[in-house]
C-alpha atoms as a PDB file:
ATOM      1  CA  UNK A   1       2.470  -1.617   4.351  1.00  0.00           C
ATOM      2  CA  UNK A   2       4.386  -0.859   0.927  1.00  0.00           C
ATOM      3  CA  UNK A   3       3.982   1.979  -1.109  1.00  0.00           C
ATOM      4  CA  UNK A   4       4.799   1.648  -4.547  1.00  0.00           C
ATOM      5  CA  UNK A   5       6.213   4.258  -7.511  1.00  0.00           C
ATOM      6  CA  UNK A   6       5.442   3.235 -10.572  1.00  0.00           C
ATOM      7  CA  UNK A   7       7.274   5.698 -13.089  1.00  0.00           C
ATOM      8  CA  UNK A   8       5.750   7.585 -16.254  1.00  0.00           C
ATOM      9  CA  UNK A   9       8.871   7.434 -18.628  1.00  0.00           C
ATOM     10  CA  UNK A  10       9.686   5.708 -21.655  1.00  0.00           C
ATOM     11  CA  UNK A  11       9.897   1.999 -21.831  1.00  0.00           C
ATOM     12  CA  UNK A  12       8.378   0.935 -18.594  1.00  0.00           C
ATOM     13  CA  UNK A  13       5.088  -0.142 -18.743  1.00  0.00           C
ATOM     14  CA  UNK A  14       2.359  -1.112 -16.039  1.00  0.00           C
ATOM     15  CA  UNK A  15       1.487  -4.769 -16.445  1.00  0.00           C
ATOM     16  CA  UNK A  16       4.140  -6.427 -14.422  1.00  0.00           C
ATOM     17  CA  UNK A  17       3.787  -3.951 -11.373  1.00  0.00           C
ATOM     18  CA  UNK A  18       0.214  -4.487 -11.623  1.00  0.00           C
ATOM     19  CA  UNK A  19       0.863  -8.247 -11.328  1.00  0.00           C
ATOM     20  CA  UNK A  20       3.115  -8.317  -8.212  1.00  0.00           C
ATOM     21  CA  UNK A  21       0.693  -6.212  -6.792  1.00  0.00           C
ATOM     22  CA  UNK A  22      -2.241  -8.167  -6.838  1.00  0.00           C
ATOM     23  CA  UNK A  23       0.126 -10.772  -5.689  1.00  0.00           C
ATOM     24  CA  UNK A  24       0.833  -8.621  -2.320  1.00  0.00           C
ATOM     25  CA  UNK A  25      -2.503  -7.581  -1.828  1.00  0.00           C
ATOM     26  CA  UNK A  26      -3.800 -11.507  -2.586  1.00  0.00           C
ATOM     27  CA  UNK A  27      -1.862 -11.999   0.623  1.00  0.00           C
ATOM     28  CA  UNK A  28      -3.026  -9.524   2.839  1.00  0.00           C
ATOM     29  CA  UNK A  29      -0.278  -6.983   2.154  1.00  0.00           C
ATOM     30  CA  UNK A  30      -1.644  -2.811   2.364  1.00  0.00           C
ATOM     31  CA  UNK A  31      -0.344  -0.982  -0.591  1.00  0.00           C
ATOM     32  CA  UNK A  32      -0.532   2.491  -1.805  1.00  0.00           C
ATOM     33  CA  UNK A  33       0.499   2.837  -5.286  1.00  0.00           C
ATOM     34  CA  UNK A  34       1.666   5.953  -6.817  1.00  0.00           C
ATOM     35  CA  UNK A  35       2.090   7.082 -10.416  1.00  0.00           C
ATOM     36  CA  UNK A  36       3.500   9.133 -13.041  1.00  0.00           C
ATOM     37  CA  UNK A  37       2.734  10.075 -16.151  1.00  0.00           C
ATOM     38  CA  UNK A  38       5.209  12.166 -18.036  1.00  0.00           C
ATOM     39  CA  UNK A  39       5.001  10.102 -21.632  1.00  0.00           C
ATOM     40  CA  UNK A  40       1.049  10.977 -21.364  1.00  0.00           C
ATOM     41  CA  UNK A  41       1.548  14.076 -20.685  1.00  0.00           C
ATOM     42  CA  UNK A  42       4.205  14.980 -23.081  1.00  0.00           C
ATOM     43  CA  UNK A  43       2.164  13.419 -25.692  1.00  0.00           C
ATOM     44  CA  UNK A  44      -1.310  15.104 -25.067  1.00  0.00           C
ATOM     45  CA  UNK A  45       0.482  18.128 -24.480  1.00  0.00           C
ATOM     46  CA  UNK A  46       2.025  18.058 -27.757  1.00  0.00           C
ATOM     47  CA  UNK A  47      -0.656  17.195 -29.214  1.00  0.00           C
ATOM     48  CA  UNK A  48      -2.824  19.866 -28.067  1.00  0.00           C
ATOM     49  CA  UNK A  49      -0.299  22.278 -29.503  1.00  0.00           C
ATOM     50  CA  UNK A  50       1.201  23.098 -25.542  1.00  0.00           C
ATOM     51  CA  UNK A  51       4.538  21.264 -25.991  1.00  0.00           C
ATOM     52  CA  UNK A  52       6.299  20.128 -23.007  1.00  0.00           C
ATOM     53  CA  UNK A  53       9.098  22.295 -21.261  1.00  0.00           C
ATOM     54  CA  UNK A  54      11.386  21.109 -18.898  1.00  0.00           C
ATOM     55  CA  UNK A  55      13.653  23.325 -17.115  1.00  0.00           C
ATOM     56  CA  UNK A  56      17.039  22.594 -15.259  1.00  0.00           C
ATOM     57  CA  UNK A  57      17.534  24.210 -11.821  1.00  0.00           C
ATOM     58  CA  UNK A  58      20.951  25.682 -10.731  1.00  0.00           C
ATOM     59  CA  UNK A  59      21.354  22.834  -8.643  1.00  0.00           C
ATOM     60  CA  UNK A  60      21.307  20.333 -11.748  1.00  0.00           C
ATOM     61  CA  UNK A  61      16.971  19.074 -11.194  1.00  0.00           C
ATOM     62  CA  UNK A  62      15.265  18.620 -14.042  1.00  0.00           C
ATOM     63  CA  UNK A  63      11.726  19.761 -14.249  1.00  0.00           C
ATOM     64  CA  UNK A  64       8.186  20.648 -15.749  1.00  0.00           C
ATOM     65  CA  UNK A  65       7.295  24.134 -15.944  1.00  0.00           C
ATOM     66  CA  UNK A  66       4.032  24.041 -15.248  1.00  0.00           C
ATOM     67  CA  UNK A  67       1.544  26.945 -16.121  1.00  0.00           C
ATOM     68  CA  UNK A  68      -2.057  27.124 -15.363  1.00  0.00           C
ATOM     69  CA  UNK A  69      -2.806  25.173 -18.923  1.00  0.00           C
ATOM     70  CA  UNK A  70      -0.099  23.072 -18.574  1.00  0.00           C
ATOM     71  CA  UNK A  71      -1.731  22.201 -15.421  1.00  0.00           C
ATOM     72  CA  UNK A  72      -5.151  21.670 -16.551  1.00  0.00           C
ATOM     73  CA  UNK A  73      -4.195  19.526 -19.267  1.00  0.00           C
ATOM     74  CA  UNK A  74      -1.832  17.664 -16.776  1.00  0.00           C
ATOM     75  CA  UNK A  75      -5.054  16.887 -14.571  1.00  0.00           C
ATOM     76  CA  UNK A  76      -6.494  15.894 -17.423  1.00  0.00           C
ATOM     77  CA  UNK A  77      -4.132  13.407 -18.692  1.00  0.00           C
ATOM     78  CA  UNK A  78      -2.009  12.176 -15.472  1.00  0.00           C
ATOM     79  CA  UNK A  79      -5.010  12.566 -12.501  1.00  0.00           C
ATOM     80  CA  UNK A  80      -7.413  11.172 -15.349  1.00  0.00           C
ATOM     81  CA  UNK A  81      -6.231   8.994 -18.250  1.00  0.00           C
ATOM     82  CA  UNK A  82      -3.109   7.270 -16.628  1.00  0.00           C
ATOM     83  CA  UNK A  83      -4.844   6.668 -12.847  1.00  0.00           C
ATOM     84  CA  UNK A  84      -8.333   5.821 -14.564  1.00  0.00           C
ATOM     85  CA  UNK A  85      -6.633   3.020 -17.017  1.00  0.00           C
ATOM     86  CA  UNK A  86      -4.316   1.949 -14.027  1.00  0.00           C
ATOM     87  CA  UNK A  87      -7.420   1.780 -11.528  1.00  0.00           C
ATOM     88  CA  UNK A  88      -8.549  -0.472 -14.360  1.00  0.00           C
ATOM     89  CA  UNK A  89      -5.544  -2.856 -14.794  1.00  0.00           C
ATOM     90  CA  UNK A  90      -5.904  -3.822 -10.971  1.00  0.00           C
ATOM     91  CA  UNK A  91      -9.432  -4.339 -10.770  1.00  0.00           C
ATOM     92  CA  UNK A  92      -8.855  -6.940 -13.961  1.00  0.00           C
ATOM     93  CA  UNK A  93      -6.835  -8.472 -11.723  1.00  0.00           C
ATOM     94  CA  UNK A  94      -8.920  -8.466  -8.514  1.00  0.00           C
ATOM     95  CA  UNK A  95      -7.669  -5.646  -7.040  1.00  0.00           C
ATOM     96  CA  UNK A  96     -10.254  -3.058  -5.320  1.00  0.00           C
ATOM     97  CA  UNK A  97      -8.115   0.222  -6.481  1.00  0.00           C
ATOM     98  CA  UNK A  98      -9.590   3.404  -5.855  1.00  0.00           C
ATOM     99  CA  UNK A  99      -8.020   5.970  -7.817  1.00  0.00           C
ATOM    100  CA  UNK A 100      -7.102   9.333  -6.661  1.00  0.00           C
ATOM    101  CA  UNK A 101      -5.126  12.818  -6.767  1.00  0.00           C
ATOM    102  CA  UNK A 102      -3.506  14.321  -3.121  1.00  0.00           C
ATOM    103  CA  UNK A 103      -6.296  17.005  -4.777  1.00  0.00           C
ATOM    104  CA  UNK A 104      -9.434  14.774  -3.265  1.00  0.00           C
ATOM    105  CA  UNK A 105     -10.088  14.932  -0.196  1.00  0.00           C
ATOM    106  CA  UNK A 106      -6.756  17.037   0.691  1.00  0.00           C
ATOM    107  CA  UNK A 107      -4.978  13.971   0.633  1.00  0.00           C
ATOM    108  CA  UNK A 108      -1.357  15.833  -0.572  1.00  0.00           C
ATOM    109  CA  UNK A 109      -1.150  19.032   0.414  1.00  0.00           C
ATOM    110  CA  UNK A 110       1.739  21.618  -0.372  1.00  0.00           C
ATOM    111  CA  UNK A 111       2.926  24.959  -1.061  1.00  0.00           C
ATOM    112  CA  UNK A 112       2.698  26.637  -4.474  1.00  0.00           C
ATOM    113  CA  UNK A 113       6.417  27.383  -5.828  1.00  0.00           C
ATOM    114  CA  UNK A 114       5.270  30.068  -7.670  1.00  0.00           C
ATOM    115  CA  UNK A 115       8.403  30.786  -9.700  1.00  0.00           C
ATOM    116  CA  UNK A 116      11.510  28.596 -11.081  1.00  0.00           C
ATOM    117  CA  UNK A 117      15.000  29.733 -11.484  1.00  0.00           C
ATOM    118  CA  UNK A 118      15.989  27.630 -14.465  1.00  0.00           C
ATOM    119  CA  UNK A 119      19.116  27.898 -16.340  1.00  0.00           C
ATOM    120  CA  UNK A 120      18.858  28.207 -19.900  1.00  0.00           C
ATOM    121  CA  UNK A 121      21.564  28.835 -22.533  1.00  0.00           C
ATOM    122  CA  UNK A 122      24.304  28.951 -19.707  1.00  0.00           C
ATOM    123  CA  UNK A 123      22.182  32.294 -17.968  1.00  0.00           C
ATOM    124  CA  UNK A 124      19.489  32.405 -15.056  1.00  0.00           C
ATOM    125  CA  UNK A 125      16.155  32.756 -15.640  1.00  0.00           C
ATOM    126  CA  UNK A 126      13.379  33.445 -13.428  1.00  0.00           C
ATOM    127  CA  UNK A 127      10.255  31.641 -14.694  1.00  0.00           C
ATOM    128  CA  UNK A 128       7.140  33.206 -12.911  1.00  0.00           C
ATOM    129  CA  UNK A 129       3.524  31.886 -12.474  1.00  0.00           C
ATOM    130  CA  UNK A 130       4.633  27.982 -11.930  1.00  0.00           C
ATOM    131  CA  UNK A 131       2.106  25.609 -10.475  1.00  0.00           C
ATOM    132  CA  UNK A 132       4.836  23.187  -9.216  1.00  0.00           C
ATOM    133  CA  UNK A 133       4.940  22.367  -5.455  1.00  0.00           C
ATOM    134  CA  UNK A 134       5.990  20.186  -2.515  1.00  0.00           C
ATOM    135  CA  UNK A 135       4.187  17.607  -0.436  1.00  0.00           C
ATOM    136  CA  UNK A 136       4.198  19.534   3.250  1.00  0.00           C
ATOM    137  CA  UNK A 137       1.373  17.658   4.383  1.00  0.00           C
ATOM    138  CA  UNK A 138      -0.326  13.775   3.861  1.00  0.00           C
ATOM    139  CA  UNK A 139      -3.774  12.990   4.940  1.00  0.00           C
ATOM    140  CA  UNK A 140      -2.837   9.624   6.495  1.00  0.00           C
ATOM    141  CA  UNK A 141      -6.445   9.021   8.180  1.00  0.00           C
ATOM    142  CA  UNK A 142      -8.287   8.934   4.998  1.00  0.00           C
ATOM    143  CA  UNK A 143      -5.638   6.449   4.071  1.00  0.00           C
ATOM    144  CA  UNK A 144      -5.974   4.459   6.356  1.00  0.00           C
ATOM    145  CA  UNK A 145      -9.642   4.384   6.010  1.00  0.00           C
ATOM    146  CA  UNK A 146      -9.708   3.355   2.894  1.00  0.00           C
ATOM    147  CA  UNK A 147      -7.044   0.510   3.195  1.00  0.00           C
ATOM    148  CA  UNK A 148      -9.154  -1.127   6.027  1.00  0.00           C
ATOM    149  CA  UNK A 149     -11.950  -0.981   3.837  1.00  0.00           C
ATOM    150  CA  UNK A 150      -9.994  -3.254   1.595  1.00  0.00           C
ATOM    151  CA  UNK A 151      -9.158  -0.671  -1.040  1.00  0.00           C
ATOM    152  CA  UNK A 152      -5.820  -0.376  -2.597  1.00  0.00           C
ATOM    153  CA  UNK A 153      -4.968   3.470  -3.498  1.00  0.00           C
ATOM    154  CA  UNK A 154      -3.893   4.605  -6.799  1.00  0.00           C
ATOM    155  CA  UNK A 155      -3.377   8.519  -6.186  1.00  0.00           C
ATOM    156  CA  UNK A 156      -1.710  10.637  -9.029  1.00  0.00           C
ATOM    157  CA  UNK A 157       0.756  13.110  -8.314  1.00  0.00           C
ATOM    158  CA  UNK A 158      -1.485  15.813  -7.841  1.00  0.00           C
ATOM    159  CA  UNK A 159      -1.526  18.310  -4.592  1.00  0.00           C
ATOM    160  CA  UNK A 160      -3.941  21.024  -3.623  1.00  0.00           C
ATOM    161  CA  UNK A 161      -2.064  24.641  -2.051  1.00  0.00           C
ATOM    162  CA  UNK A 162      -2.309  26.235   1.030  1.00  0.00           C
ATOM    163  CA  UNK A 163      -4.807  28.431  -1.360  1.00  0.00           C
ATOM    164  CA  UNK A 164      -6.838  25.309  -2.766  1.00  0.00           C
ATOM    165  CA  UNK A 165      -4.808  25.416  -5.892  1.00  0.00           C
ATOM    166  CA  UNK A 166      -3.867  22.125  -8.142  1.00  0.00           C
ATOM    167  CA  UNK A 167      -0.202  21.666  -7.510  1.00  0.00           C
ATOM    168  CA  UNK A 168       2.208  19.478 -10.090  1.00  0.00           C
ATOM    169  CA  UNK A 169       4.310  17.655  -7.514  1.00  0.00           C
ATOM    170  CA  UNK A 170       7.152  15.277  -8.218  1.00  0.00           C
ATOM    171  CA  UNK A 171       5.955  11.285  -8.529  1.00  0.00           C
ATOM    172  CA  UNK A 172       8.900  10.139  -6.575  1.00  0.00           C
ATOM    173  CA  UNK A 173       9.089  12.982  -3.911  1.00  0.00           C
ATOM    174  CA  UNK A 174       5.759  12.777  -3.513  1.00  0.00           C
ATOM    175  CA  UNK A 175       5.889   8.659  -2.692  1.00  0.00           C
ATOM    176  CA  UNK A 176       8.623   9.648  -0.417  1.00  0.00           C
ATOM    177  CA  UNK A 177       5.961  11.734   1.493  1.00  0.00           C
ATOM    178  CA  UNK A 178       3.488   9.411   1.814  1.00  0.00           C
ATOM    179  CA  UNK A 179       5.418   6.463   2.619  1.00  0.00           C
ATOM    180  CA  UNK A 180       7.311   7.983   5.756  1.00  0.00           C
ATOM    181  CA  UNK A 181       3.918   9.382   6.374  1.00  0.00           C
ATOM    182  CA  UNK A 182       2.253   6.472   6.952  1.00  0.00           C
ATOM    183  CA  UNK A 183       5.173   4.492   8.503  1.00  0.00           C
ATOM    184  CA  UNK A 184       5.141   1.786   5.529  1.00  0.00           C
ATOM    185  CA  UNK A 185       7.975  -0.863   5.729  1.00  0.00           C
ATOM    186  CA  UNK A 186       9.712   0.230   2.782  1.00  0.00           C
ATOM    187  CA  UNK A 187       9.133   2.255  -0.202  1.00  0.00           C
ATOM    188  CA  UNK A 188       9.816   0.669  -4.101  1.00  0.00           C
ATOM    189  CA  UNK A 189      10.351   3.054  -6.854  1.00  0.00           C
ATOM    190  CA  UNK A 190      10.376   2.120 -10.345  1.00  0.00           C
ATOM    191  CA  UNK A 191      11.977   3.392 -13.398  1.00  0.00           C
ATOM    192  CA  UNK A 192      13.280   2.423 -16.683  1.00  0.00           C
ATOM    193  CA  UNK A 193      16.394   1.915 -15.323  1.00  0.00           C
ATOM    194  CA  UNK A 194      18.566  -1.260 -13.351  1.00  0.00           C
ATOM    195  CA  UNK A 195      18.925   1.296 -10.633  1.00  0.00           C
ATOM    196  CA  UNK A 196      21.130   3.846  -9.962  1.00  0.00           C
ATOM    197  CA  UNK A 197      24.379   3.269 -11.893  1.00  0.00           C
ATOM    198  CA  UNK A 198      27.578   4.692 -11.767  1.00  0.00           C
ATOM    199  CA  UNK A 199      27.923   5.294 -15.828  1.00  0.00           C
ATOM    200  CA  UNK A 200      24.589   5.798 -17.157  1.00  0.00           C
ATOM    201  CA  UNK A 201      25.474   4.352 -20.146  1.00  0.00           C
ATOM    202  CA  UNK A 202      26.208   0.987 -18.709  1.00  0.00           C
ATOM    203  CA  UNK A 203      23.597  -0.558 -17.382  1.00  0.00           C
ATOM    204  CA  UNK A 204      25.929  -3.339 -15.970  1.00  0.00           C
ATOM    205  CA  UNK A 205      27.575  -0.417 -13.704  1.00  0.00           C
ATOM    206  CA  UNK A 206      24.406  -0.692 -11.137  1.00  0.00           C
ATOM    207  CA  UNK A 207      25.242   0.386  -7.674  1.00  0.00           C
ATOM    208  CA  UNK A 208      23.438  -2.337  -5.436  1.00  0.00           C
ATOM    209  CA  UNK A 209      23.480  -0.869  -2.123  1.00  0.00           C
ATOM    210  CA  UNK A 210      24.463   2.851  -0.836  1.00  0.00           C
ATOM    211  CA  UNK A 211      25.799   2.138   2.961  1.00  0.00           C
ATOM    212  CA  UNK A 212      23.703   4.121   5.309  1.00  0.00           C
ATOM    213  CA  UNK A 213      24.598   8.350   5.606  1.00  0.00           C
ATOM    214  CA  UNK A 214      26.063   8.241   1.993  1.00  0.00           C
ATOM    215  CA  UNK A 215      22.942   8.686  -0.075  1.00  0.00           C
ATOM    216  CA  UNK A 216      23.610  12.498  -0.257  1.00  0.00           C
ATOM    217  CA  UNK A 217      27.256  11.534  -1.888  1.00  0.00           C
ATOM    218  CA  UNK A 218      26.157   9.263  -4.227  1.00  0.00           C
ATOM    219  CA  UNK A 219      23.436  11.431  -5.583  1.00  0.00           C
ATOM    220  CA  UNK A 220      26.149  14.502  -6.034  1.00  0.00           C
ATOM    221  CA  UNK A 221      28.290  11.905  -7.998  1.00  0.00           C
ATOM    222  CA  UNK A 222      26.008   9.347  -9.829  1.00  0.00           C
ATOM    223  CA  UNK A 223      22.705  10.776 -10.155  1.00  0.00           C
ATOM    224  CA  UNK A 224      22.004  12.211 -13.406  1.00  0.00           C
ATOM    225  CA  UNK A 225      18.516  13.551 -15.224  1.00  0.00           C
ATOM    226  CA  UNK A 226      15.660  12.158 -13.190  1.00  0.00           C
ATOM    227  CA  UNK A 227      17.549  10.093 -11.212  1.00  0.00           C
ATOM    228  CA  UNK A 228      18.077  13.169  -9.021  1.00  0.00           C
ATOM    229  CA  UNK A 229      14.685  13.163  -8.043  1.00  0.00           C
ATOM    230  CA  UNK A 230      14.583   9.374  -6.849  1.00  0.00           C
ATOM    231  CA  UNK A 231      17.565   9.623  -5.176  1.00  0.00           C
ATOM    232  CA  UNK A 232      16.494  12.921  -3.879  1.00  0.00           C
ATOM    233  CA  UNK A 233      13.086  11.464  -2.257  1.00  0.00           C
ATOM    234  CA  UNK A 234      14.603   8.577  -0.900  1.00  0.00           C
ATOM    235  CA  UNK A 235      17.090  10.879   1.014  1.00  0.00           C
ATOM    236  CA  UNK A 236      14.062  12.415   2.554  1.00  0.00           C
ATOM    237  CA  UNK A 237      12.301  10.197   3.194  1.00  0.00           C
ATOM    238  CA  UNK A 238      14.683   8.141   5.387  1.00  0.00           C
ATOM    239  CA  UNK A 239      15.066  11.464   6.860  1.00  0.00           C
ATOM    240  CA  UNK A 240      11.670  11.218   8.066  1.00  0.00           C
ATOM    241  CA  UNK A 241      12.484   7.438   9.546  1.00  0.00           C
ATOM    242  CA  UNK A 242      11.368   5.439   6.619  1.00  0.00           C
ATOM    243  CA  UNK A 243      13.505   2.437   6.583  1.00  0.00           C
ATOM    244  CA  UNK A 244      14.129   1.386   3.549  1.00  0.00           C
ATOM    245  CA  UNK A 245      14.001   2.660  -0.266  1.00  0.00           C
ATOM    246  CA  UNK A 246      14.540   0.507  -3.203  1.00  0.00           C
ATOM    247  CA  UNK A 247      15.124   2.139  -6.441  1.00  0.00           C
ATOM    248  CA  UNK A 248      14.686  -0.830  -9.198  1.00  0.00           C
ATOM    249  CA  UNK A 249      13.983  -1.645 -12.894  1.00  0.00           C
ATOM    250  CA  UNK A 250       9.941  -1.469 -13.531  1.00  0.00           C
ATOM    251  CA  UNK A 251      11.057  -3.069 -16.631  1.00  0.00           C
ATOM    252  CA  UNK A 252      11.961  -7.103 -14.889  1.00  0.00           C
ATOM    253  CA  UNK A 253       9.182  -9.824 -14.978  1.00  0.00           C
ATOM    254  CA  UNK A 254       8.603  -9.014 -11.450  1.00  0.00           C
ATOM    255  CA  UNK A 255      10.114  -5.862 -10.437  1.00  0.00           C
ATOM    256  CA  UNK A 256       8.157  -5.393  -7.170  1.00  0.00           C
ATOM    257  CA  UNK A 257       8.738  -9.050  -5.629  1.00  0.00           C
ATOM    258  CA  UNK A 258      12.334  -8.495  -7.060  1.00  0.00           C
ATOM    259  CA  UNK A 259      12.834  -5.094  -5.400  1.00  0.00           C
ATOM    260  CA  UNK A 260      11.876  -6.257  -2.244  1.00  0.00           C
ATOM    261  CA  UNK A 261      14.386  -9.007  -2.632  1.00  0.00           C
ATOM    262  CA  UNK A 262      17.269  -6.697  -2.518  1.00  0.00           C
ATOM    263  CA  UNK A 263      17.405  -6.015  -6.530  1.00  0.00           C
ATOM    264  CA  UNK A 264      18.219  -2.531  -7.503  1.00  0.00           C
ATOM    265  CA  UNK A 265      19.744  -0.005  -5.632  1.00  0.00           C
ATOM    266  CA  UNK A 266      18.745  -0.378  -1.774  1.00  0.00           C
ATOM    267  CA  UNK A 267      19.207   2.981   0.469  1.00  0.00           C
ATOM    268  CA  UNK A 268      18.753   2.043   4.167  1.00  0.00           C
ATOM    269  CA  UNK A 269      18.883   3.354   7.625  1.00  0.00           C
ATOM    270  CA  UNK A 270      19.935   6.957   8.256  1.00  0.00           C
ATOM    271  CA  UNK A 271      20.692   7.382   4.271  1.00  0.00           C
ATOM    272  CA  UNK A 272      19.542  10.782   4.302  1.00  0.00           C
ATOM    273  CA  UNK A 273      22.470  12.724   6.423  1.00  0.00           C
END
């Protein structure tokens, strides 16, 4: 079993993921694919005259605020537009995706954050009524259900509360969740990116492999922007005995098969201490 992250930012698109992933499943392979959306969103947000705002956390984690509109409009554009036209892609392709948010059938299920403390213009700020959240809990039998029916699942990064609320969760962190959850053999998440690097700038600067306990290291000292997040949910997730996370370019001709070649940045073993 793989799960895959397919990422929502600029410059990585969905038709080569979609293509190694017909491949995989053409061969018998489970996968659970998992998406972003943050260009759609920004876009429809903007567009509906509720421009994005992302905040910065003490600890240097870049994020959405996400109020109740922002969250509606988020359902509307991530949990519908993006997963709807991916669901799409793979059936063209001969894929049997089923798309979903962790909102249906309580398939993510978390804890409202409530409030973020952001840093803005060098002072701390607490910003109240936030629908952000965390993955706490994955509902791995209606998983597996639906991958022994032969369905591949293309769930949006959606979770409902404790108190049945729609949560905003983090794409990567939430992948993290669900592939440790369902004991898949690795986990493959894509950005726009070769991996992570140690100058951002230089894309030739790529740090292949992070040796096993040092993933907490090289996050403090490489991981920039939304990197932090990846590197982040890979660090839990090994936590939580997944084997192997591959953080690669979405961008290559095939950036699945290539991933799970060893191209990127591989974190293995106990790379969450």
């Amino acid at each position: 079993m793989l799960v895959v992250k397919l990422g929502g930012s600029n410059g990585l698109e969905f038709d080569a993921p979609c293509r190694d992933i017909a491949t995989l499943v053409g061969k018998g392979e489970w996968v659970v694919v998992v998406h972003g959306g943050s260009r759609e969103m920004d876009d429809i947000s903007t567009k509906l005259g509720r421009p994005p705002r992302y905040v910065t956390t003490p600890s240097g984690f870049q994020s959405r605020y996400t109020d109740r509109g922002t969250m509606e409009i988020f359902l509307m554009a991530v949990a519908g537009r993006v997963n709807k036209l991916l669901v799409e892609h793979l059936q063209g392709l001969g894929v049997n995706a089923i798309g979903l948010s962790g909102l249906d059938g309580r398939l993510l299920q978390g804890r409202r954050k409530g409030a973020i403390i952001a840093v803005e213009g060098g002072k701390r700020k607490v910003l109240r009524g936030d629908y952000g959240g965390t993955v706490e809990l994955v509902n791995v039998p209606l998983l597996r259900s639906l991958l022994k029916g032969g369905y591949t699942p293309v769930i949006a990064p959606v979770a409902i509360s404790t108190d049945n609320e729609a949560l905003n969760v983090d794409g990567d962190r939430a992948a993290a969740a669900l592939a440790a959850a369902l004991g898949a053999e690795a986990l493959v998440i894509l950005t726009n990116v070769p991996g992570l690097l140690r100058d951002p700038a230089d894309p030739a600067s790529l740090i292949p492999e992070i040796p096993p306990g040092e993933a907490r290291a090289y996050l403090d000292r490489y991981a920039q922007g939304r990197m932090k997040k990846k590197v982040l949910g890979a660090i839990e997730a090994l936590k939580r005995g997944l084997g192997r996370v591959i953080i690669a370019d979405g961008r290559a001709e095939r950036p699945v098969l290539s991933a799970l070649e060893g191209r990127g940045t591989v974190i293995s073993g106990e790379g969450g201490s």
